[in-house]
N, C-alpha and C. Protein backbone atom coordinates (compact mmCIF):
# COMPACT_ATOMS: atom_id res chain seq x y z
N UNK A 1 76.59 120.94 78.85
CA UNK A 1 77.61 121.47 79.74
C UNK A 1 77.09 121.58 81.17
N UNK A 2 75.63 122.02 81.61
CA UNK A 2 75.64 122.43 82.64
C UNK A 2 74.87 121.40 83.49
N UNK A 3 74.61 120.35 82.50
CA UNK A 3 74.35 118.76 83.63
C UNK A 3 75.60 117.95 83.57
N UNK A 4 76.08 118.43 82.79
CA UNK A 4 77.61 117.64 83.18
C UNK A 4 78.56 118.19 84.80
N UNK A 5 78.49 119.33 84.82
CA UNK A 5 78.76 120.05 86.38
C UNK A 5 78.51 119.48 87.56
N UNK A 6 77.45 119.18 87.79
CA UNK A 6 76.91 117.92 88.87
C UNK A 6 78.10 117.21 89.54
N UNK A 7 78.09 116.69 88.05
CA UNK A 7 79.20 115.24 88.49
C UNK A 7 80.64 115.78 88.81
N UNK A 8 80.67 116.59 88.23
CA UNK A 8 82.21 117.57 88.23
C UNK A 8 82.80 117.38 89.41
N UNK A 9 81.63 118.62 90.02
CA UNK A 9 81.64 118.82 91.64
C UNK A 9 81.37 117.50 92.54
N UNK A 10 80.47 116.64 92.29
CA UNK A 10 80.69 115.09 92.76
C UNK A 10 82.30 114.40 93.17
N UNK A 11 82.20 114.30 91.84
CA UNK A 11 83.94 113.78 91.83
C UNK A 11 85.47 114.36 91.94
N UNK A 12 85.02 115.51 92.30
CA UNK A 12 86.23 116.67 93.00
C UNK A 12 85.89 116.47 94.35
N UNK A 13 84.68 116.27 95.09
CA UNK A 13 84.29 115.93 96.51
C UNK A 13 84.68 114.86 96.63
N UNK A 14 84.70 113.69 95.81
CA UNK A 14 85.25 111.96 95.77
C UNK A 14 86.58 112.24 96.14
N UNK A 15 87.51 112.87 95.32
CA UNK A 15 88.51 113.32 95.20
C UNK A 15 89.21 114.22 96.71
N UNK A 16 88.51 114.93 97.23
CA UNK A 16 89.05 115.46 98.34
C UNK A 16 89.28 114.32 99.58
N UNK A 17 88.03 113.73 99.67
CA UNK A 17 87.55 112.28 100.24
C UNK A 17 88.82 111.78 100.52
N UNK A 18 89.03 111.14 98.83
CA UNK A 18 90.14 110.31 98.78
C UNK A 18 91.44 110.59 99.75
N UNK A 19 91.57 111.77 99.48
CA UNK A 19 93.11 112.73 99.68
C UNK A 19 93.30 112.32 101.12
N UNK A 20 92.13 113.01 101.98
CA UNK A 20 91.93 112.91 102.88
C UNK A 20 92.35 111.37 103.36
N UNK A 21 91.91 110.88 103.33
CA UNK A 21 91.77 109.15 103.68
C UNK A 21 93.55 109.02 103.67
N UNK A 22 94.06 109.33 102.20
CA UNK A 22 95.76 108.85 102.08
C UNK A 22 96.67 109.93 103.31
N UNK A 23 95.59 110.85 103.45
CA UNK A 23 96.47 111.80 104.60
C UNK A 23 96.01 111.14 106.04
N UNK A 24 95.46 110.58 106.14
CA UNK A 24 94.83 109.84 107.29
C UNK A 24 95.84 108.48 107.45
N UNK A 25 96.34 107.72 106.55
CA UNK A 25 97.07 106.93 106.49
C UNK A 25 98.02 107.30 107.03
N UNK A 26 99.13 107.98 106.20
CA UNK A 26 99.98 108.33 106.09
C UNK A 26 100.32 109.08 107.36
N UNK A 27 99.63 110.04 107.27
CA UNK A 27 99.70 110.59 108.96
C UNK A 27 98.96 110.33 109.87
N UNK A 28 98.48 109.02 110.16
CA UNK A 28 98.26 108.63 111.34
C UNK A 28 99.79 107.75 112.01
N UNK A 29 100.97 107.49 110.92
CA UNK A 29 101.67 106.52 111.44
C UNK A 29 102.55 107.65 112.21
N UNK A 30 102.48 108.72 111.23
CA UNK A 30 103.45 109.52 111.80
C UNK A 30 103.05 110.11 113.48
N UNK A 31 101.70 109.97 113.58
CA UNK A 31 101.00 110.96 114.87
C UNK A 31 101.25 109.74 115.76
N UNK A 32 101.32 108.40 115.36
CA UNK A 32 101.24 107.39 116.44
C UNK A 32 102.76 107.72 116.86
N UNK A 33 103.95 107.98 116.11
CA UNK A 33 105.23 107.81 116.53
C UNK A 33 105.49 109.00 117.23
N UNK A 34 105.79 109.78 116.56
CA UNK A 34 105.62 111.15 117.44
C UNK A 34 105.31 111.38 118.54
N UNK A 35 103.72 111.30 118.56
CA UNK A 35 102.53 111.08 119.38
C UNK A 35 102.99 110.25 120.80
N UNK A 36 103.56 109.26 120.46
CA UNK A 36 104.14 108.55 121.82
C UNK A 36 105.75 108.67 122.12
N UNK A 37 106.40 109.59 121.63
CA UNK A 37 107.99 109.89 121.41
C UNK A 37 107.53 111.18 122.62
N UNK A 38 106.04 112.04 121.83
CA UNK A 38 105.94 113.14 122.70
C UNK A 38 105.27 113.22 124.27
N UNK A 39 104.82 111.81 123.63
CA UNK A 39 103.92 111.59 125.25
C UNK A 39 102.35 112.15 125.06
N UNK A 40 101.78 112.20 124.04
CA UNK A 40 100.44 112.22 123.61
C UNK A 40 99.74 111.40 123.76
N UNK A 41 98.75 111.04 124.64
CA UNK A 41 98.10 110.39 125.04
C UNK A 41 97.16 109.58 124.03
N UNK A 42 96.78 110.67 123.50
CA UNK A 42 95.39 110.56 122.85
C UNK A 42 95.79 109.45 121.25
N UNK A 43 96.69 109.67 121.01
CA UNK A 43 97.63 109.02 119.77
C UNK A 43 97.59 107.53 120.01
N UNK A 44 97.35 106.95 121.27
CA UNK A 44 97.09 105.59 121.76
C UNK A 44 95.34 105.18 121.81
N UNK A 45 94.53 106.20 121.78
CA UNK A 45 93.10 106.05 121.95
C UNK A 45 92.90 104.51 120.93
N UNK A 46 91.71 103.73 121.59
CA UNK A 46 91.21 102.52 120.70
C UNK A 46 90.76 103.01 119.13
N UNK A 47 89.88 104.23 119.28
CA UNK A 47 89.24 104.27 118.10
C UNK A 47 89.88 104.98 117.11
N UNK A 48 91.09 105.34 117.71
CA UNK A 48 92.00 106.61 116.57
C UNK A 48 92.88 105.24 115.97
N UNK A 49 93.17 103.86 116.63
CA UNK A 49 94.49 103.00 116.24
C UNK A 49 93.37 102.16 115.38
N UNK A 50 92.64 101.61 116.13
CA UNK A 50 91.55 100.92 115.26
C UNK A 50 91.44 101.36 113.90
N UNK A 51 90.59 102.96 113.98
CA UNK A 51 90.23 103.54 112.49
C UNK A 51 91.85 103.39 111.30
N UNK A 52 92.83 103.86 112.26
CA UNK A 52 94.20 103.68 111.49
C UNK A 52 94.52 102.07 110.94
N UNK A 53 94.59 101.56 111.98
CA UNK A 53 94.79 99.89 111.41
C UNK A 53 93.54 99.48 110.35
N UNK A 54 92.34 100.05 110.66
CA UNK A 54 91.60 99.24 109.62
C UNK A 54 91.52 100.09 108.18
N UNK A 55 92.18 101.74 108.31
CA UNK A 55 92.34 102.02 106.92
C UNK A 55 93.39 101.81 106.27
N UNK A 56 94.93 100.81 106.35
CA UNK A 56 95.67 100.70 106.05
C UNK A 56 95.18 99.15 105.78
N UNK A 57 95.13 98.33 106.40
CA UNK A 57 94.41 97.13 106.12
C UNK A 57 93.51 96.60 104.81
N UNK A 58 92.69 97.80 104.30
CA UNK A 58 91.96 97.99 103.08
C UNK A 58 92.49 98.43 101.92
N UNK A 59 93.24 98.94 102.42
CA UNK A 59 94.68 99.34 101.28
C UNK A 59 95.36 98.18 100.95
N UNK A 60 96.08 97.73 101.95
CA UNK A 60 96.68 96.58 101.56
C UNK A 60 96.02 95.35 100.90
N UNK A 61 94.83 95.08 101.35
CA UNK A 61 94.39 93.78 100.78
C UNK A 61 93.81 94.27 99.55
N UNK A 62 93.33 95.32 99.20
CA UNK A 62 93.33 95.85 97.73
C UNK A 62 94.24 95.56 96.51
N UNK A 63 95.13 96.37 97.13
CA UNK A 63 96.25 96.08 96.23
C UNK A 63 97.11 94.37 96.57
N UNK A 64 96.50 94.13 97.41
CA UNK A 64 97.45 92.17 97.06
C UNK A 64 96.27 91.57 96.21
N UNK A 65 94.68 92.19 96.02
CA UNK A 65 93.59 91.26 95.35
C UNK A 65 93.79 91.97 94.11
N UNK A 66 94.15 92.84 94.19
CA UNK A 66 94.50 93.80 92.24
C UNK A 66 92.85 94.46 92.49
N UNK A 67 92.62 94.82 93.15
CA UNK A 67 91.16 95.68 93.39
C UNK A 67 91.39 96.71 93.47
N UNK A 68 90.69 97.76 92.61
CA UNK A 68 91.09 98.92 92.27
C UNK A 68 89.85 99.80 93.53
N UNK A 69 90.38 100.72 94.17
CA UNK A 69 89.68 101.18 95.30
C UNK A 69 88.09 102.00 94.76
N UNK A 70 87.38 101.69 95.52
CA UNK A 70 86.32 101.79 95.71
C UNK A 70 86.27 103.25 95.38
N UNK A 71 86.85 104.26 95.70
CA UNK A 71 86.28 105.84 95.46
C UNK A 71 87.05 106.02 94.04
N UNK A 72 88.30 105.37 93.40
CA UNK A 72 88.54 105.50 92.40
C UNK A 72 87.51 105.07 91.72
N UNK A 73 87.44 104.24 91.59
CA UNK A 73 86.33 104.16 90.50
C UNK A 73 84.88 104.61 90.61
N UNK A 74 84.19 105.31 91.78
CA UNK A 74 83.64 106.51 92.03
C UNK A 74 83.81 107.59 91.34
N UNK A 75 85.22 107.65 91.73
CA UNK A 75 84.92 109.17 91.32
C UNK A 75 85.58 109.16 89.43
N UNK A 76 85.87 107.86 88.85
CA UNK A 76 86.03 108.10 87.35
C UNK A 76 84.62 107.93 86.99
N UNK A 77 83.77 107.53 87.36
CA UNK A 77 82.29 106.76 87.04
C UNK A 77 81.91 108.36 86.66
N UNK A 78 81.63 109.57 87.80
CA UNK A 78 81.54 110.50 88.18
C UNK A 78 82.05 111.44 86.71
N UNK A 79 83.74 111.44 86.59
CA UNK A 79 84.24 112.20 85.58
C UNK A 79 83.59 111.48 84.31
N UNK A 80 83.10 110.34 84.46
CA UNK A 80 83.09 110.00 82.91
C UNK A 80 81.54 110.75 82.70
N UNK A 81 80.61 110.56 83.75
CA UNK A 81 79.46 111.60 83.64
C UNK A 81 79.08 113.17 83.11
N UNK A 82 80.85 113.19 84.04
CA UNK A 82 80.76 114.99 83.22
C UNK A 82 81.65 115.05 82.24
N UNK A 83 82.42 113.95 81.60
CA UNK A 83 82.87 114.19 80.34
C UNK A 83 83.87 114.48 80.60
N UNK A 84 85.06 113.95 81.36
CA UNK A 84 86.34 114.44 82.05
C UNK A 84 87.08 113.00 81.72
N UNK A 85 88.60 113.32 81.72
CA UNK A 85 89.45 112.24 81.65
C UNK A 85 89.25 111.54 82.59
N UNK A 86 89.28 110.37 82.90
CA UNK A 86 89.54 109.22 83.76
C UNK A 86 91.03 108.65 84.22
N UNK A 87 91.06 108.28 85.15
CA UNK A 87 92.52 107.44 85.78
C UNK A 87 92.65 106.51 84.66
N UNK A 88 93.93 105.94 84.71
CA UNK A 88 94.16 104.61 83.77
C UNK A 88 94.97 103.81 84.41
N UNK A 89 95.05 104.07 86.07
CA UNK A 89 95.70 103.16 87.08
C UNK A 89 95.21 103.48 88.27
N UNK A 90 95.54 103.17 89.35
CA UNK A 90 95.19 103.49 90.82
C UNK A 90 95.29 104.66 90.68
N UNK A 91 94.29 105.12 92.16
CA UNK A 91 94.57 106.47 92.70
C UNK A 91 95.94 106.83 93.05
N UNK A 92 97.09 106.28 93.63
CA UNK A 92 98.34 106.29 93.96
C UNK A 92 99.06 106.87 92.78
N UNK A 93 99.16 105.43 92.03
CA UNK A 93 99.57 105.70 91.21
C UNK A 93 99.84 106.96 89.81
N UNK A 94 98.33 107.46 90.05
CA UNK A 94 97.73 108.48 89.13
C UNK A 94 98.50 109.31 89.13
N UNK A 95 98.57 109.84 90.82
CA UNK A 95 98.72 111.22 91.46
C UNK A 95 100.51 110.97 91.31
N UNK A 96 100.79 110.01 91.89
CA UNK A 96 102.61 110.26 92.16
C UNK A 96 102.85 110.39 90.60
N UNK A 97 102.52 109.58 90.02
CA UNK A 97 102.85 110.18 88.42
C UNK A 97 102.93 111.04 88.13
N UNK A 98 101.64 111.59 87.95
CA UNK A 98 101.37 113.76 87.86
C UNK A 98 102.20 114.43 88.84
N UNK A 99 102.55 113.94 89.77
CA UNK A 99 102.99 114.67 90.76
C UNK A 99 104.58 114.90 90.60
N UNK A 100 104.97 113.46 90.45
CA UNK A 100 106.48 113.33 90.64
C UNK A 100 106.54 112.88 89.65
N UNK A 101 106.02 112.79 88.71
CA UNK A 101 106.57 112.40 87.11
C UNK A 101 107.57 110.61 87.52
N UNK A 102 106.56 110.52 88.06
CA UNK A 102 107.12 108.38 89.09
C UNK A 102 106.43 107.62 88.15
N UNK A 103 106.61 106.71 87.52
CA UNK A 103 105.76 105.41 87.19
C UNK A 103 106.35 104.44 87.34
N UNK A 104 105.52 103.05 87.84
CA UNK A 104 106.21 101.70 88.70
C UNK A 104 104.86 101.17 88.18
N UNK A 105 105.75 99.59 88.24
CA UNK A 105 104.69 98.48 87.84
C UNK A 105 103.63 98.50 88.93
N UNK A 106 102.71 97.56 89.20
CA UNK A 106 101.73 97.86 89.85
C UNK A 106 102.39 96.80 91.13
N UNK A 107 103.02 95.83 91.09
CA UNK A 107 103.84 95.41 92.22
C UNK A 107 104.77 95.99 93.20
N UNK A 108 105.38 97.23 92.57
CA UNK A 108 105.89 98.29 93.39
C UNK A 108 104.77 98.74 94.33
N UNK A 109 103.99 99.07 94.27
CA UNK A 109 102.90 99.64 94.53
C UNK A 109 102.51 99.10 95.80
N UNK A 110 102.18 97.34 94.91
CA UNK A 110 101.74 96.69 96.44
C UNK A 110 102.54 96.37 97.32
N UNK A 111 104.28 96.46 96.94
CA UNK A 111 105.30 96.36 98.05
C UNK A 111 105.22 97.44 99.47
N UNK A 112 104.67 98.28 98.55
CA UNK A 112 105.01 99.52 99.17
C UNK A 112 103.99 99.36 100.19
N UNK A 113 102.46 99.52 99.55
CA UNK A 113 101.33 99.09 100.31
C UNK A 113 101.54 98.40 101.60
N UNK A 114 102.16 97.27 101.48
CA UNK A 114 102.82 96.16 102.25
C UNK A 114 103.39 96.61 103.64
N UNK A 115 104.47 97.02 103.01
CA UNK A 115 105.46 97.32 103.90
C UNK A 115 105.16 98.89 104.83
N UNK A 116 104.12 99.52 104.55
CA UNK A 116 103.83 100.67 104.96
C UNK A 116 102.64 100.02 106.06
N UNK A 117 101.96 98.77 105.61
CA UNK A 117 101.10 98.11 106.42
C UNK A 117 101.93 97.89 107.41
N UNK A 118 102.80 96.50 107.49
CA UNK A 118 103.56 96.21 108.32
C UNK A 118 104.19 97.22 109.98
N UNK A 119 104.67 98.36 109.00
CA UNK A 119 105.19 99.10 109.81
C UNK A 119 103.69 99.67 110.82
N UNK A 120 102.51 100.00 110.24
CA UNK A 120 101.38 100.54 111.22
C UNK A 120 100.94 98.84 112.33
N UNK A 121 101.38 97.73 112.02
CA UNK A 121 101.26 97.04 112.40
C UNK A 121 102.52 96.63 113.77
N UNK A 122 103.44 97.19 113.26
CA UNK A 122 104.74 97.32 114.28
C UNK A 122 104.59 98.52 115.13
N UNK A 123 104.07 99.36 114.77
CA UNK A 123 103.58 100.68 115.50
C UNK A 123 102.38 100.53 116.73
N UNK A 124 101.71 99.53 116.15
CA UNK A 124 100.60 99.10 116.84
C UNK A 124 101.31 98.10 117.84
N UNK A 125 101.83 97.25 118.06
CA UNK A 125 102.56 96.16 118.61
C UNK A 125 103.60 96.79 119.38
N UNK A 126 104.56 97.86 118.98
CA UNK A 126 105.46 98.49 120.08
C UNK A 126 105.00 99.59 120.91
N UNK A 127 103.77 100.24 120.38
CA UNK A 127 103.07 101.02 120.97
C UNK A 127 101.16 100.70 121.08
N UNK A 128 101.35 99.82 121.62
CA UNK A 128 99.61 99.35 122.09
C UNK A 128 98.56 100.18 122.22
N UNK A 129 97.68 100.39 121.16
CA UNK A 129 96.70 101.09 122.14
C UNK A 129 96.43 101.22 123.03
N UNK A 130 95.34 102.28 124.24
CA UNK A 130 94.95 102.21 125.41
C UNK A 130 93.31 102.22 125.61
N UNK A 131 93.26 101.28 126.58
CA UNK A 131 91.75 101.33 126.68
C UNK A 131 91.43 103.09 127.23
N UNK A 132 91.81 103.78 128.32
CA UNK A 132 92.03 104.88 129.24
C UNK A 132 93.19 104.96 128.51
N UNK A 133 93.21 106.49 128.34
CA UNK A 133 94.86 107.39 127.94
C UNK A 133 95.51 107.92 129.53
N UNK A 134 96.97 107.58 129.23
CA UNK A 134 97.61 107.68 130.24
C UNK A 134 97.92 109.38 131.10
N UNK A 135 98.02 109.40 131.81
CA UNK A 135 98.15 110.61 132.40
C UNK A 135 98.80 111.18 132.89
C-alpha cells in the first residue's frame, strides 16, 4: 500500500497537468476573443498566441494520427503502478463521459479537435499577433 502512494500522488500531479493544459486551450481562445473585443493588449503577445497555437496543434494532429496523448498514458502507466483503474479511451473522452455521462466514437472527437483547431487558427488570422502590444 504505501509504495503504491508514490505513484498515486504522481499521477494526480499528471492529472492536474493535464487539466491545466485543456484549460489553457480552451481558454486561451476565449482570452484571445475577448481579449481583443476588450482591447487587451497582452492577449496578442507572440509567446501567449504561439504557446496557444502550438498547444492546440498537438491536439489536433494527435487525434487525426489516433495517438493517444502523451500524459495520458503517463499518468495510466503511473495508476497502474499504484494499482488504480486506468482510462480505456482518451483523456477527453474519459472525463466528458464521467462528467456528462457523453460517449462518441473516437471521430467525434477528432471533428471536434478539428474544428476547435481551425477556429484558434481563424482567431489567429483575424486577430494577428503583435510583435510590441498596442497602446
Amino acid at each position: 500500500m504505501i509504495t503504491e502512494l508514490p505513484y498515486q500522488v504522481l499521477a494526480d500531479a499528471v492529472l492536474i497537468v493535464h487539466v491545466a493544459i485543456v484549460v489553457f486551450v480552451v481558454g486561451g481562445l476565449v482570452l484571445v476573443l475577448v481579449g481583443n473585443w476588450r482591447d487587451w493588449p497582452w492577449v496578442n503577445a507572440w509567446w501567449f498566441r504561439l504557446a496557444h497555437l502550438a498547444a492546440i496543434a498537438v491536439v489536433v494532429a494527435q487525434a487525426w494520427l489516433g495517438v493517444l496523448c502523451p500524459l495520458t498514458t503517463l499518468e495510466n502507466w503511473l495508476r497502474t503502478r499504484a494499482r488504480e483503474a486506468v482510462y480505456d479511451a482518451s483523456f477527453i473522452e474519459y472525463w466528458l463521459e464521467r462528467i456528462l455521462y457523453y460517449n462518441a466514437p473516437a471521430w467525434v472527437f477528432t471533428a471536434g479537435y478539428s474544428l476547435f483547431g481551425l477556429a484558434v487558427a481563424a482567431a489567429w488570422w483575424y486577430f494577428p499577433p503583435r510583435q510590441k502590444p498596442r497602446r
